[in-house]
C-alpha atoms as a PDB file:
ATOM      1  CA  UNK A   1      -0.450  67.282 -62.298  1.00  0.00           C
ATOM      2  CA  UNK A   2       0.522  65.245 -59.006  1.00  0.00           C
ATOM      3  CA  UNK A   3       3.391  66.829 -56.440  1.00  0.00           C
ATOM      4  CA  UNK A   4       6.347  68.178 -57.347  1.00  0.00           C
ATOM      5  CA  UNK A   5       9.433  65.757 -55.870  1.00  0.00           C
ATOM      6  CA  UNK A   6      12.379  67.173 -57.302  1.00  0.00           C
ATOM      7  CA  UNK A   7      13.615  71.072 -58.260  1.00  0.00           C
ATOM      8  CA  UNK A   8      16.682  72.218 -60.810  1.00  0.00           C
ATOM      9  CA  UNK A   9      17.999  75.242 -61.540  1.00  0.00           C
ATOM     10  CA  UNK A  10      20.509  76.335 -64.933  1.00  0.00           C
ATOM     11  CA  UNK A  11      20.047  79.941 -63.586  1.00  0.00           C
ATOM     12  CA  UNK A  12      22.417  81.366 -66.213  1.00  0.00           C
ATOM     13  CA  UNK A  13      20.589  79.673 -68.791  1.00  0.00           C
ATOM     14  CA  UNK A  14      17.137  81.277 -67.044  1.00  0.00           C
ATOM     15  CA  UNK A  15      15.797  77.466 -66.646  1.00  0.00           C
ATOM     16  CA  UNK A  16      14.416  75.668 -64.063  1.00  0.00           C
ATOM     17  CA  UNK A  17      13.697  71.635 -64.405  1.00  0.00           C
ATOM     18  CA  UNK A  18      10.831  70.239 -62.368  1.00  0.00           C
ATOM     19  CA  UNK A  19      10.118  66.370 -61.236  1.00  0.00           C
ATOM     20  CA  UNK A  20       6.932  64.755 -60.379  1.00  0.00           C
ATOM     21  CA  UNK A  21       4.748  61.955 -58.959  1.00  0.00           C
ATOM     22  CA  UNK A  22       2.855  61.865 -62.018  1.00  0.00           C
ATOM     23  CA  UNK A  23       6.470  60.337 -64.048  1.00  0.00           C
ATOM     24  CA  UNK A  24       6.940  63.604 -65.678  1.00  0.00           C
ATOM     25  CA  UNK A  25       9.755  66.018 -66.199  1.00  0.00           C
ATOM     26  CA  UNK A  26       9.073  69.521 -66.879  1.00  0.00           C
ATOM     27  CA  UNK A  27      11.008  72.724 -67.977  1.00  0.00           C
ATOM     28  CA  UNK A  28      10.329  75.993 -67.165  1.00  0.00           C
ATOM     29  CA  UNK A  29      11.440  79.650 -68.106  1.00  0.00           C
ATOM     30  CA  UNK A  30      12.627  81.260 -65.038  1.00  0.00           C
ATOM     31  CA  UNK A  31      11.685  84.678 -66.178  1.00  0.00           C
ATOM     32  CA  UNK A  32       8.179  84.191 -67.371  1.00  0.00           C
ATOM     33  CA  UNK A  33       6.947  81.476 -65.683  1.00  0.00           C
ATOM     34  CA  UNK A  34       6.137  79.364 -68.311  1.00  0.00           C
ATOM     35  CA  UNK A  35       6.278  75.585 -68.847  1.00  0.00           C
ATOM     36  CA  UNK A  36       8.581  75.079 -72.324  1.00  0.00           C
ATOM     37  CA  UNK A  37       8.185  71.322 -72.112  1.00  0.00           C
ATOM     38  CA  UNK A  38       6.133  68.307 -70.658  1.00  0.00           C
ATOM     39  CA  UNK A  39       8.608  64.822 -70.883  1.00  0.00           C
ATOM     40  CA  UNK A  40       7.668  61.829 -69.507  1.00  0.00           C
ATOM     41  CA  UNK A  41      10.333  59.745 -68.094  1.00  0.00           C
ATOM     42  CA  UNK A  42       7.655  56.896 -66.294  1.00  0.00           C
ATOM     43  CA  UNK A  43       4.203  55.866 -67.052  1.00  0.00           C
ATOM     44  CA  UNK A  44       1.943  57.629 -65.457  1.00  0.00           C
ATOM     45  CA  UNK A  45       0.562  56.355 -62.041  1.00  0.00           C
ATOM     46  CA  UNK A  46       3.552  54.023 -61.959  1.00  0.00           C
ATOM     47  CA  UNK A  47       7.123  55.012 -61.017  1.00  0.00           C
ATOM     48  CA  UNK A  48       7.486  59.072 -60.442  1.00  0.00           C
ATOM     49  CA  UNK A  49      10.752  60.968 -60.822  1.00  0.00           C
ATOM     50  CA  UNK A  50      12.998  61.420 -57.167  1.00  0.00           C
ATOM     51  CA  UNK A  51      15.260  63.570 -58.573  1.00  0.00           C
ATOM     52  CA  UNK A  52      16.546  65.831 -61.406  1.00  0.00           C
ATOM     53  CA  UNK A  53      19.726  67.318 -62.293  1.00  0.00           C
ATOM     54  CA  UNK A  54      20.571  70.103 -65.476  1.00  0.00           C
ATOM     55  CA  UNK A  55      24.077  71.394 -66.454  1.00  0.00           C
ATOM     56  CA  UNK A  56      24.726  75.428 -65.528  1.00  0.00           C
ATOM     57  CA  UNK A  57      24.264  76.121 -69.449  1.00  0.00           C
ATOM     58  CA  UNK A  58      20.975  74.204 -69.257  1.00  0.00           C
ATOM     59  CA  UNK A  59      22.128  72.338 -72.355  1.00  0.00           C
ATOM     60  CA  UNK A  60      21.765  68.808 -70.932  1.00  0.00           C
ATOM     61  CA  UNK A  61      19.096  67.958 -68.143  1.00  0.00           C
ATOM     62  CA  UNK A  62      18.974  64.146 -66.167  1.00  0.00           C
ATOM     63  CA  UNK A  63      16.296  62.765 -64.710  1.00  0.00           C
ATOM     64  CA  UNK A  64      16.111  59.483 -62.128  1.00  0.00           C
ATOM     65  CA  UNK A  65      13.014  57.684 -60.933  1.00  0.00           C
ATOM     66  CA  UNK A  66      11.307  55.403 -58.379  1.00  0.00           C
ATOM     67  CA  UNK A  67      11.950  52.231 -61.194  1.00  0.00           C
ATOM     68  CA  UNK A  68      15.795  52.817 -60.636  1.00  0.00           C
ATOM     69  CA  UNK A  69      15.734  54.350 -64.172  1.00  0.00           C
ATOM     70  CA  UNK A  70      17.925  57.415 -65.479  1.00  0.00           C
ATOM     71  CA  UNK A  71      16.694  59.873 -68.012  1.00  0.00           C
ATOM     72  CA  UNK A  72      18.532  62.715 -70.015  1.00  0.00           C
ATOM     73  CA  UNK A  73      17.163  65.065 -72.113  1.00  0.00           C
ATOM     74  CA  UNK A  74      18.686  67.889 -74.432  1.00  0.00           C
ATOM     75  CA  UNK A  75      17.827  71.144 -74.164  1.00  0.00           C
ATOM     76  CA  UNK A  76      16.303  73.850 -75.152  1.00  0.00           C
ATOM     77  CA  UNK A  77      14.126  71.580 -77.389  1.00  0.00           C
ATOM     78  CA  UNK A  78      13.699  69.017 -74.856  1.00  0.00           C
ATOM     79  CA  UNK A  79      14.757  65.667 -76.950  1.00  0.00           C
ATOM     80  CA  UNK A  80      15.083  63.064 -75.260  1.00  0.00           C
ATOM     81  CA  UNK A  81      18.582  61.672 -75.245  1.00  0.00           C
ATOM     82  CA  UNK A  82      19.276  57.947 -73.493  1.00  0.00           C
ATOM     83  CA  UNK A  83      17.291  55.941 -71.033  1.00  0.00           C
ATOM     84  CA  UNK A  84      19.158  53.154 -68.539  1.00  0.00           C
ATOM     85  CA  UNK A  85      18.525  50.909 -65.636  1.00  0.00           C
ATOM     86  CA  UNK A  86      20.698  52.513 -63.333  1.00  0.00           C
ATOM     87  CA  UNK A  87      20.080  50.783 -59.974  1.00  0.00           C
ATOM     88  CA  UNK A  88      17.877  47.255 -58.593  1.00  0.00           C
ATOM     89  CA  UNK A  89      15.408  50.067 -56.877  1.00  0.00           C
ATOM     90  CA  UNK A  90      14.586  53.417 -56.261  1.00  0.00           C
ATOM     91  CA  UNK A  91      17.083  56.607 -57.516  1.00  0.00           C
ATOM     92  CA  UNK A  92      17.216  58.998 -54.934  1.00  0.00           C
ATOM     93  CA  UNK A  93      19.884  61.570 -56.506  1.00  0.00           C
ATOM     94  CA  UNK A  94      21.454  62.362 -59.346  1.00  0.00           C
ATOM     95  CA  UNK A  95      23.679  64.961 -61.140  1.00  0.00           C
ATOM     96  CA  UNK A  96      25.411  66.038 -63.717  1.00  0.00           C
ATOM     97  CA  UNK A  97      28.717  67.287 -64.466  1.00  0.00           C
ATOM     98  CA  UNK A  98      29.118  70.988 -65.768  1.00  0.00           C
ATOM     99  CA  UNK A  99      30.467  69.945 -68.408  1.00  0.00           C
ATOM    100  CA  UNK A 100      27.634  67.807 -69.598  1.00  0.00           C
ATOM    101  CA  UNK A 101      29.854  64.659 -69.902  1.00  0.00           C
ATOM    102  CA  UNK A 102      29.632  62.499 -66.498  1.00  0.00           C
ATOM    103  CA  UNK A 103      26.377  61.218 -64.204  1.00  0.00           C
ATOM    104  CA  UNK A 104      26.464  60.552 -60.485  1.00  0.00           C
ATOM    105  CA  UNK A 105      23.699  58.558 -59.195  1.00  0.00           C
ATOM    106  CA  UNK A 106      22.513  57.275 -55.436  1.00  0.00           C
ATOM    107  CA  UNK A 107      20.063  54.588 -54.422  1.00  0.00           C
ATOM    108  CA  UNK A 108      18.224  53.035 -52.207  1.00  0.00           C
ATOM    109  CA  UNK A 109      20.549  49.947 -52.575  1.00  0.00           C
ATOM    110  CA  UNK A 110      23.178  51.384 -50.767  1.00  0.00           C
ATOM    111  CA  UNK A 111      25.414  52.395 -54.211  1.00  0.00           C
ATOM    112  CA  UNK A 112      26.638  55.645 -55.695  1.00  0.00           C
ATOM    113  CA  UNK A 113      27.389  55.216 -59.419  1.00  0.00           C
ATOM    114  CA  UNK A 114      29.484  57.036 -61.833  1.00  0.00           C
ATOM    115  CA  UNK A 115      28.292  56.793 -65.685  1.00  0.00           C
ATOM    116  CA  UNK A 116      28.738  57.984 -68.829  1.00  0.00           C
ATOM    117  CA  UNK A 117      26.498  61.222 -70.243  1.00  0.00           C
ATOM    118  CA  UNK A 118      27.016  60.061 -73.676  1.00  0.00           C
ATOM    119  CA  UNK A 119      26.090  56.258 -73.429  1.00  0.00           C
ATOM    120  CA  UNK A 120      25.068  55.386 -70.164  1.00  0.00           C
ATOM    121  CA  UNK A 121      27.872  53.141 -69.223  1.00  0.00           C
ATOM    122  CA  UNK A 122      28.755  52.668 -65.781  1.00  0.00           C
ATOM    123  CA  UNK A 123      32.397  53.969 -65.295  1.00  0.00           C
ATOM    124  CA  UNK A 124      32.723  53.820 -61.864  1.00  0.00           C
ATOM    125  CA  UNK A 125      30.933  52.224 -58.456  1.00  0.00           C
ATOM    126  CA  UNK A 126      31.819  54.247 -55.447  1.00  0.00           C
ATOM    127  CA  UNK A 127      30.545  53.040 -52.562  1.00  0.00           C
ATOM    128  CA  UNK A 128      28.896  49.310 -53.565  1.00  0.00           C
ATOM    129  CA  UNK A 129      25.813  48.520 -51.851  1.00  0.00           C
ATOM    130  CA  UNK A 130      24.830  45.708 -50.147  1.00  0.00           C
ATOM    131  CA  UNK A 131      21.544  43.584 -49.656  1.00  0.00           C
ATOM    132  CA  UNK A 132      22.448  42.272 -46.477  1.00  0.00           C
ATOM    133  CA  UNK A 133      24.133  43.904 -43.502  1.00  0.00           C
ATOM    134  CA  UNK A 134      24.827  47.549 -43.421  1.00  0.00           C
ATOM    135  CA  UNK A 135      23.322  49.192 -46.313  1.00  0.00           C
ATOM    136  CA  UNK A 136      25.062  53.115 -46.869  1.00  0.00           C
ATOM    137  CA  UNK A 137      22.056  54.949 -48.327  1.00  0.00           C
ATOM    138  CA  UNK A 138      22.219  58.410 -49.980  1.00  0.00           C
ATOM    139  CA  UNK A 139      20.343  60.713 -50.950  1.00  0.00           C
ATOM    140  CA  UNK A 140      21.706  63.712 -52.681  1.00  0.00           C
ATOM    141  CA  UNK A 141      24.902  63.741 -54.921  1.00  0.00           C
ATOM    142  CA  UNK A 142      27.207  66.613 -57.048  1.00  0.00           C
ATOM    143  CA  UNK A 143      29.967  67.134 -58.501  1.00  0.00           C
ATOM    144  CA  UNK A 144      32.729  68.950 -56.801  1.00  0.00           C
ATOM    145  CA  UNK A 145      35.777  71.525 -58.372  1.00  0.00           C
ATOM    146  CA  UNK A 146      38.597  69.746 -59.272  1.00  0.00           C
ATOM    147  CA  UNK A 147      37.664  65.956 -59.854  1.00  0.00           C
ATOM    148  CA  UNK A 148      35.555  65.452 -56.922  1.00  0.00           C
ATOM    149  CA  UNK A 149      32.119  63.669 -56.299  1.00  0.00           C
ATOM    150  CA  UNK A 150      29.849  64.274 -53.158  1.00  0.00           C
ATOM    151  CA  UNK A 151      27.174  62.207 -51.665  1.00  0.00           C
ATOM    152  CA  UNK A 152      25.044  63.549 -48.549  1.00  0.00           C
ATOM    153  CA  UNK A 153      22.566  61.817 -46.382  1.00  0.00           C
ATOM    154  CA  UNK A 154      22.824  58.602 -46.664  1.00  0.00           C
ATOM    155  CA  UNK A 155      23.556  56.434 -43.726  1.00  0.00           C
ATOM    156  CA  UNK A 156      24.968  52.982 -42.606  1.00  0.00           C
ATOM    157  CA  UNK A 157      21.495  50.722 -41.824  1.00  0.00           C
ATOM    158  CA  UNK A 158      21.393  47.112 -40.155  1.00  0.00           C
ATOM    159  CA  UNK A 159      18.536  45.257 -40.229  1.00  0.00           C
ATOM    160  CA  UNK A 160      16.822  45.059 -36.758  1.00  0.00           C
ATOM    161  CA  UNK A 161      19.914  46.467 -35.631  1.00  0.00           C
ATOM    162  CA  UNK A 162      21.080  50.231 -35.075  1.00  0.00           C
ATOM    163  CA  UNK A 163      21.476  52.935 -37.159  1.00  0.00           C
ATOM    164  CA  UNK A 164      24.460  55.249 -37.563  1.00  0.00           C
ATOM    165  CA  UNK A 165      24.446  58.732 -37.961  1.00  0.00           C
ATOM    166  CA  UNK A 166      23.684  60.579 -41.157  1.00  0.00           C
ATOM    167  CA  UNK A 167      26.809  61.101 -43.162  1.00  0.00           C
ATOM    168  CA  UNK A 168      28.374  62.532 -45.961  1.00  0.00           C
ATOM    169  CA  UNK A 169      31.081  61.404 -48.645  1.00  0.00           C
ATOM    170  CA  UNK A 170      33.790  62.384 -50.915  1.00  0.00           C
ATOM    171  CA  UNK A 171      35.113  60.760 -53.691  1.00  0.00           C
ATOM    172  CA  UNK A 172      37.847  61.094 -56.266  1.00  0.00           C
ATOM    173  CA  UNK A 173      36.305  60.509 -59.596  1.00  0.00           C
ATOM    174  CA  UNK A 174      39.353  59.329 -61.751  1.00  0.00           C
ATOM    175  CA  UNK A 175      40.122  56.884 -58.982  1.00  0.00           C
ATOM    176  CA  UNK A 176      37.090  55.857 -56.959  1.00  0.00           C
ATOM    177  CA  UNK A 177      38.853  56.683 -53.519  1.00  0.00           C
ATOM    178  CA  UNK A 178      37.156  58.106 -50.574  1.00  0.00           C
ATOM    179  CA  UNK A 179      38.932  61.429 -49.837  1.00  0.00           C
ATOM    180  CA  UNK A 180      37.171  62.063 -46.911  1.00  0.00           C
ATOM    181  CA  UNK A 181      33.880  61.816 -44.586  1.00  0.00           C
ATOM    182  CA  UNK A 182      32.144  64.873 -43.171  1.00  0.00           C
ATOM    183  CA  UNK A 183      32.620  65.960 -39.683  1.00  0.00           C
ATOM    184  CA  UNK A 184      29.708  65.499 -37.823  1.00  0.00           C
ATOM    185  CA  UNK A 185      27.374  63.872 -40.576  1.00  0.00           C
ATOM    186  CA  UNK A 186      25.359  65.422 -43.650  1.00  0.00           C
ATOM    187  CA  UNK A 187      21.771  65.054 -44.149  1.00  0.00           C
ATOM    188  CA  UNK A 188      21.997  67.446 -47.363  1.00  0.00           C
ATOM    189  CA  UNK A 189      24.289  69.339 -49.314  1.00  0.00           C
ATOM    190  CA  UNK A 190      24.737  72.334 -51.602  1.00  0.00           C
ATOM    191  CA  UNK A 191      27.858  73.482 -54.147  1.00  0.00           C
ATOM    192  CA  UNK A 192      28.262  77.030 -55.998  1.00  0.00           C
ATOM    193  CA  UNK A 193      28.627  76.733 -59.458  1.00  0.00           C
ATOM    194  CA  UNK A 194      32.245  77.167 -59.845  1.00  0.00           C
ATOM    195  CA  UNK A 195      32.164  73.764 -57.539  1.00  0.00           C
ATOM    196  CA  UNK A 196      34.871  75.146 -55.110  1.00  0.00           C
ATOM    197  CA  UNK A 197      32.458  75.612 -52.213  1.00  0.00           C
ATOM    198  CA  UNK A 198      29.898  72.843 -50.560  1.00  0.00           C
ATOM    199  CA  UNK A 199      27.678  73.401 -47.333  1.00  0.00           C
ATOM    200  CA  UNK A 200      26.265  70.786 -46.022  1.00  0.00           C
ATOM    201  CA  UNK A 201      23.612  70.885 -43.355  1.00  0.00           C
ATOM    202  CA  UNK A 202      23.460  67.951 -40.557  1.00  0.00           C
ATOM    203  CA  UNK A 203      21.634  66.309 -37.478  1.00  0.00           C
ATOM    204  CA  UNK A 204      21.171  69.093 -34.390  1.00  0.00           C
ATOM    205  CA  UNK A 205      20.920  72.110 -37.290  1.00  0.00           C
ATOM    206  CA  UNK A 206      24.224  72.082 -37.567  1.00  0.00           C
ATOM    207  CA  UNK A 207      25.801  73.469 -41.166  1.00  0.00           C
ATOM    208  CA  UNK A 208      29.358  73.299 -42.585  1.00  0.00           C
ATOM    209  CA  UNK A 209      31.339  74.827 -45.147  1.00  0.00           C
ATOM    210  CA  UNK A 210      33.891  72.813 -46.988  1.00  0.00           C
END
């Protein structure tokens, strides 16, 4: 029960992976409708889930909450695999590789994270945040074709000061450099499954295809 905060789809696999307020993660069959599993990632009425991630295969599933906590969780049978402190507060993205074998997280403390599927270490820190001065926040991160990682919406905050404009990121994975910045800002973004194409969507309705 509660509202539903995050949505997944492994649509080859015919599985969808749900989020809620309520601190639970649920799987569904596409096809029939029906819920396959109930996992809890936080207590209930304490920290919900922001955001949920599952590999094309719908093999391996992630899960990131309010607490700053990461999840993952094997399907079909729905064990649970590792749990982490990823970030100091909330988790407001996360995804996982196709391959099943790297994380990318983004928080409200102004960092995006790369980290190990298998163990939870952190392998990378791609944009660091800060507690003091601008802050870059994000809010929704995948994995590009060819070694990339994507962040969209997150945006350079001052306290009592202004406020850029929404933006979004790209990274190179094995190196941690910023490849590039989008034109015009990203509040969102969206990549096909073969990870070659990514449209983002920005302030004044504006889209973009990379």
């Amino acid at each position: 029960t509660g509202a539903v905060r995050a949505v997944a789809l492994a649509d080859p696999a015919g599985l969808a992976v749900t989020g809620g307020a309520d601190g639970t993660v649920k799987v569904w069959d596409i096809s029939t409708g029906r819920c396959l599993h109930t996992l809890v990632h936080a207590a209930r009425g304490h920290d919900g889930v922001a955001a949920v991630a599952v590999t094309p295969d719908g093999r391996l599933a992630a899960s990131a909450a309010y607490d700053g906590t990461i999840r993952t969780w094997h399907l079909p049978a729905g064990a649970p695999g590792m749990r982490f402190r990823a970030h100091g507060t909330s988790v407001r993205g996360i995804a996982v590789r196709a391959d099943g074998t790297l994380l990318l997280s983004a928080s409200d403390d102004g960092s995006v994270r790369l980290w190990s599927a298998g163990d939870g270490a952190l392998l990378r820190t791609l944009e660091e945040g800060r507690q003091h001065g601008a802050i870059w926040r994000s809010g929704q991160v995948a994995f590009g074709a060819a070694g990339l990682a994507l962040a969209a919406g997150g945006r350079d905050v001052t306290p009592f000061g202004p406020t850029t404009a929404d933006a979004g990121k790209v990274w190179d994975v094995a190196t941690g450099e910023l490849l590039a910045v989008a034109p015009g800002g990203a509040t969102g973004l969206s990549v096909s499954i073969d990870g070659h194409t990514v449209l983002s969507h920005g302030p004044a309705g504006m889209m973009t295809v990379w």
